[in-house]
Protein backbone atom coordinates (compact mmCIF):
# COMPACT_ATOMS: atom_id res chain seq x y z
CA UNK A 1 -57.30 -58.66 -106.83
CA UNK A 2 -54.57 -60.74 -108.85
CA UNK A 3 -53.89 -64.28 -109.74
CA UNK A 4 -52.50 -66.57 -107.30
CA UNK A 5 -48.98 -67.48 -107.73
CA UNK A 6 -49.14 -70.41 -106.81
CA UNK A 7 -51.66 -70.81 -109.14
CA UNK A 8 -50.62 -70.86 -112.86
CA UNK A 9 -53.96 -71.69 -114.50
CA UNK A 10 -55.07 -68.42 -112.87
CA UNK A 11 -54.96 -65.22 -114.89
CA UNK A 12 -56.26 -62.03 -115.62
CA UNK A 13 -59.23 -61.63 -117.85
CA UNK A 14 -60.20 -58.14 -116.91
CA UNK A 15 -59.16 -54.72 -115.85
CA UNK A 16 -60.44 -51.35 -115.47
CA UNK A 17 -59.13 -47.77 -114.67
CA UNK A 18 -59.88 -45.93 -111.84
CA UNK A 19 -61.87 -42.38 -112.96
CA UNK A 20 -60.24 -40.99 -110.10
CA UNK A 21 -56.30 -41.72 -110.03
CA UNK A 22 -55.91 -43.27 -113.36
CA UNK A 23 -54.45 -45.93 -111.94
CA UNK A 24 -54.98 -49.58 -113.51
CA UNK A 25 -56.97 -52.00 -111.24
CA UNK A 26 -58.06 -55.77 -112.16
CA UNK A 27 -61.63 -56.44 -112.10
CA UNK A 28 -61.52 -60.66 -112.38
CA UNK A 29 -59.66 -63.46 -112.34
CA UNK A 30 -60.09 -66.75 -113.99
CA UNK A 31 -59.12 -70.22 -113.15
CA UNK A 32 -58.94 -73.33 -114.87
CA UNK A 33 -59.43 -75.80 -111.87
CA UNK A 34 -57.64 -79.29 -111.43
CA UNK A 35 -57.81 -82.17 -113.61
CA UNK A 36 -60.13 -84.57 -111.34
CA UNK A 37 -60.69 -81.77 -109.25
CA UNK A 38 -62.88 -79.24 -108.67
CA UNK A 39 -63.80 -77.38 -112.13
CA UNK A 40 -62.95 -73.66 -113.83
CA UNK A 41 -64.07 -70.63 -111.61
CA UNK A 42 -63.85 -66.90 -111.69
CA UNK A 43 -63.51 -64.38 -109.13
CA UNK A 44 -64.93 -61.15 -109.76
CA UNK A 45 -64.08 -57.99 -108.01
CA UNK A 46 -67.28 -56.23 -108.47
CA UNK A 47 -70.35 -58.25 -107.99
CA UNK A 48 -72.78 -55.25 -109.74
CA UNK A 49 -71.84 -55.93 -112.34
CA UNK A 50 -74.02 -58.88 -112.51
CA UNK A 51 -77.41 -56.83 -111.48
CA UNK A 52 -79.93 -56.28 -113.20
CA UNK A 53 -80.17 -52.76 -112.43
CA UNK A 54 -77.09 -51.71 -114.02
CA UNK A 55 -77.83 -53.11 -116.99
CA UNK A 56 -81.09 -50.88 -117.09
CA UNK A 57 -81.48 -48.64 -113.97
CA UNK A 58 -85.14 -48.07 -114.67
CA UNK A 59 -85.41 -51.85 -113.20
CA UNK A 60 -85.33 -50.29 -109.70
CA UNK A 61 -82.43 -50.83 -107.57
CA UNK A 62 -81.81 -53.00 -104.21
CA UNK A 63 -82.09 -51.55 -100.54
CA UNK A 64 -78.40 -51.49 -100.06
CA UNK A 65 -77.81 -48.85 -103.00
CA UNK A 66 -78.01 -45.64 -101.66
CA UNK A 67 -76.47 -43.99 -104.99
CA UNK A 68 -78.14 -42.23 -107.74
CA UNK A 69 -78.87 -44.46 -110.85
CA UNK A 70 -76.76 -43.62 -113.47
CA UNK A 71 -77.84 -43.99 -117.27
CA UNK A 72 -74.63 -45.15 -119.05
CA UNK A 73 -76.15 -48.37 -120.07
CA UNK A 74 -79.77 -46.84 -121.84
CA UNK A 75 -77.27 -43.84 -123.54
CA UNK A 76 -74.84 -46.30 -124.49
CA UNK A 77 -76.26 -49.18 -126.86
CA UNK A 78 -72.89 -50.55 -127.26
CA UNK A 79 -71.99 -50.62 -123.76
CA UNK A 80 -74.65 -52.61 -123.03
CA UNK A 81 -73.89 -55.30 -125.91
CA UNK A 82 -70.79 -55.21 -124.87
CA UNK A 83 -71.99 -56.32 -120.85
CA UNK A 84 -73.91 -59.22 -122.85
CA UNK A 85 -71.39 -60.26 -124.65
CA UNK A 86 -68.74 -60.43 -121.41
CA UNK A 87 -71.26 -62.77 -119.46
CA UNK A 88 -72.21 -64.99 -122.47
CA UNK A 89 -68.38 -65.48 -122.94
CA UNK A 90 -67.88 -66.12 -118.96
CA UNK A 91 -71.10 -68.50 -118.55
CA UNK A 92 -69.82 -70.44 -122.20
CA UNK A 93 -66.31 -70.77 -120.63
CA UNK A 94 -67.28 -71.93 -117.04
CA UNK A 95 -69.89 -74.53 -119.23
CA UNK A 96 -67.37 -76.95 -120.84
């Protein structure tokens, strides 16, 4: 996933590192729309992250995950915050 070129209001706003390679991936992209237009917008490579059950596995997880639950987020306190913080910041942006 990257910004458009032929987009310039599009950018970056997250990125991640693959566990397995090392390599440097983007997770989302932001855009600020068009004045008149149709309004700001983000497109997000990894749609769990906005379930419920990986912010606390012990929620129960949908029929399409055949994985084991992990517990990062009930260890992790700060990871967690940190996941609250990201979509307050996204749903405040996308709001004005």
């Amino acid at each position: 996933m990257s910004a458009p070129s032929d987009r310039p209001d599009a950018r970056v706003i997250a990125t991640g590192r693959s566990k397995a390679t090392d390599r440097a991936f983007n997770i989302a992209v932001a855009f600020e729309g068009e004045p008149g237009g149709e309004g700001r917008g983000l497109a997000q490579s990894t749609f769990h992250h906005f379930a419920d059950y990986n912010w606390d596995p012990r929620s129960d997880c949908p029929s399409f995950v055949d994985e084991a639950p992990g517990d990062a987020m009930v260890r992790d306190p700060e990871g967690l915050r940190q996941t609250h913080a990201y979509m307050a910041n996204i749903a405040g942006w996308l709001s004005r």
